[in-house]
Protein backbone atom coordinates (compact mmCIF):
# COMPACT_ATOMS: atom_id res chain seq x y z
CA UNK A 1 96.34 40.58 -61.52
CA UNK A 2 93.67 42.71 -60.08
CA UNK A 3 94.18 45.57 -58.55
CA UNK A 4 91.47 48.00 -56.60
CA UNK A 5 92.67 51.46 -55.71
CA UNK A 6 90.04 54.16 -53.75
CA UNK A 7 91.38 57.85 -54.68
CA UNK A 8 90.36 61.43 -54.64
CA UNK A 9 89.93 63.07 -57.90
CA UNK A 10 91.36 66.97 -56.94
CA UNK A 11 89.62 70.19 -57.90
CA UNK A 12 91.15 70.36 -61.28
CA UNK A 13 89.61 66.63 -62.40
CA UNK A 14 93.23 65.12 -61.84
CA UNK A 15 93.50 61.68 -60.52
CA UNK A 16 97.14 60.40 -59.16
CA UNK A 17 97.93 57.05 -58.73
CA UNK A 18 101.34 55.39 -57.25
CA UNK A 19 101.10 52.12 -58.13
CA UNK A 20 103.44 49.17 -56.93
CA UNK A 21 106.81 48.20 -58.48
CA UNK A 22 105.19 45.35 -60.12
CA UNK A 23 103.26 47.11 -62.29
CA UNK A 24 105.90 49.26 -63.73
CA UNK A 25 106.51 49.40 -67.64
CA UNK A 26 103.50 47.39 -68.03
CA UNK A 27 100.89 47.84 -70.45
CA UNK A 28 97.09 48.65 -68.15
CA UNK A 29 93.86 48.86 -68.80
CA UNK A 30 92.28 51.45 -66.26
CA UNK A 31 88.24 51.55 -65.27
CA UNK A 32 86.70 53.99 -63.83
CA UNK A 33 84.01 53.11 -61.34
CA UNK A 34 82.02 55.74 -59.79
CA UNK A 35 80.38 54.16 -56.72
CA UNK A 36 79.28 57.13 -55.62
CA UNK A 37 75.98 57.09 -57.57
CA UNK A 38 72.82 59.12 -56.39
CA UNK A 39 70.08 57.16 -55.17
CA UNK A 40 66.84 58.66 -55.89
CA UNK A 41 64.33 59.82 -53.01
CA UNK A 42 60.88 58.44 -52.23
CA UNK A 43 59.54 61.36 -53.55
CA UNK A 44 61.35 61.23 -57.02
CA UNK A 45 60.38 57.86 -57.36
CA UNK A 46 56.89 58.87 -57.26
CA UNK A 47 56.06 57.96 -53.57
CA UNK A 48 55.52 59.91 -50.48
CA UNK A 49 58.42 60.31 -47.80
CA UNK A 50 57.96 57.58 -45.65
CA UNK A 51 56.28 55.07 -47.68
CA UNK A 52 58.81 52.54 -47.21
CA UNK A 53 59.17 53.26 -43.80
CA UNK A 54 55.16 52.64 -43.26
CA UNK A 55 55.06 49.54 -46.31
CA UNK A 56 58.17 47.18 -45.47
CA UNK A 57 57.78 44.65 -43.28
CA UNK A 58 54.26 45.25 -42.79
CA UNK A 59 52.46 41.94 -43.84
CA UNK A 60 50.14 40.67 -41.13
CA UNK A 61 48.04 38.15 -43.21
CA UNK A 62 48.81 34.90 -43.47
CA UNK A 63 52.02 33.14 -44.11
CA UNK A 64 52.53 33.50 -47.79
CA UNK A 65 54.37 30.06 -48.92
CA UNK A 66 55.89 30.57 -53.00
CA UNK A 67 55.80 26.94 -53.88
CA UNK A 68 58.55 25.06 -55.98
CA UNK A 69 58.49 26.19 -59.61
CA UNK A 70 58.52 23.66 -62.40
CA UNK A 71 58.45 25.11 -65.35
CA UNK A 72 59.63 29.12 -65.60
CA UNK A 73 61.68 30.42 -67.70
CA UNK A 74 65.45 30.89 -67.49
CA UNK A 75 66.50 34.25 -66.65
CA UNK A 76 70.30 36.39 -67.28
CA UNK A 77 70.87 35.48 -63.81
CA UNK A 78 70.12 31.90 -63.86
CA UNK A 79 72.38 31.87 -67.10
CA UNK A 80 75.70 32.42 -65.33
């Protein structure tokens, strides 16, 4: 069973968790998952401040078609 719990790690570094019943004198394994993860800025990226904002979206040639490919080479997510 899979269970996904959001909590609030105090200003000590303790988490608490109440789980259900079901879980009780069970053997878990806990992960920790941060999603909280800094994205980086334009700027530390190396670009100015609005470059995205000026860039994306911003084709006005001509309709550029990516035809079928025949041959490439398998990739981690075509492995799956």
């Amino acid at each position: 069973m899979k269970l996904k719990l959001k909590s609030k790690v105090d200003a000590e570094g303790k988490l608490f968790l109440q789980l259900p019943q079901e879980f009780a004198n069970q053997e878990l394994e806990i992960i920790i998952d941060s999603a909280q993860e800094k994205m980086p800025t334009p700027e530390e990226l190396g670009y100015p401040a609005d470059f995205f904002e000026r860039t994306a979206g911003k084709w006005e040639g001509e309709l550029w078609v990516r035809k079928h490919l025949v041959n490439c080479d398998k990739r981690i997510w075509d492995i799956e």
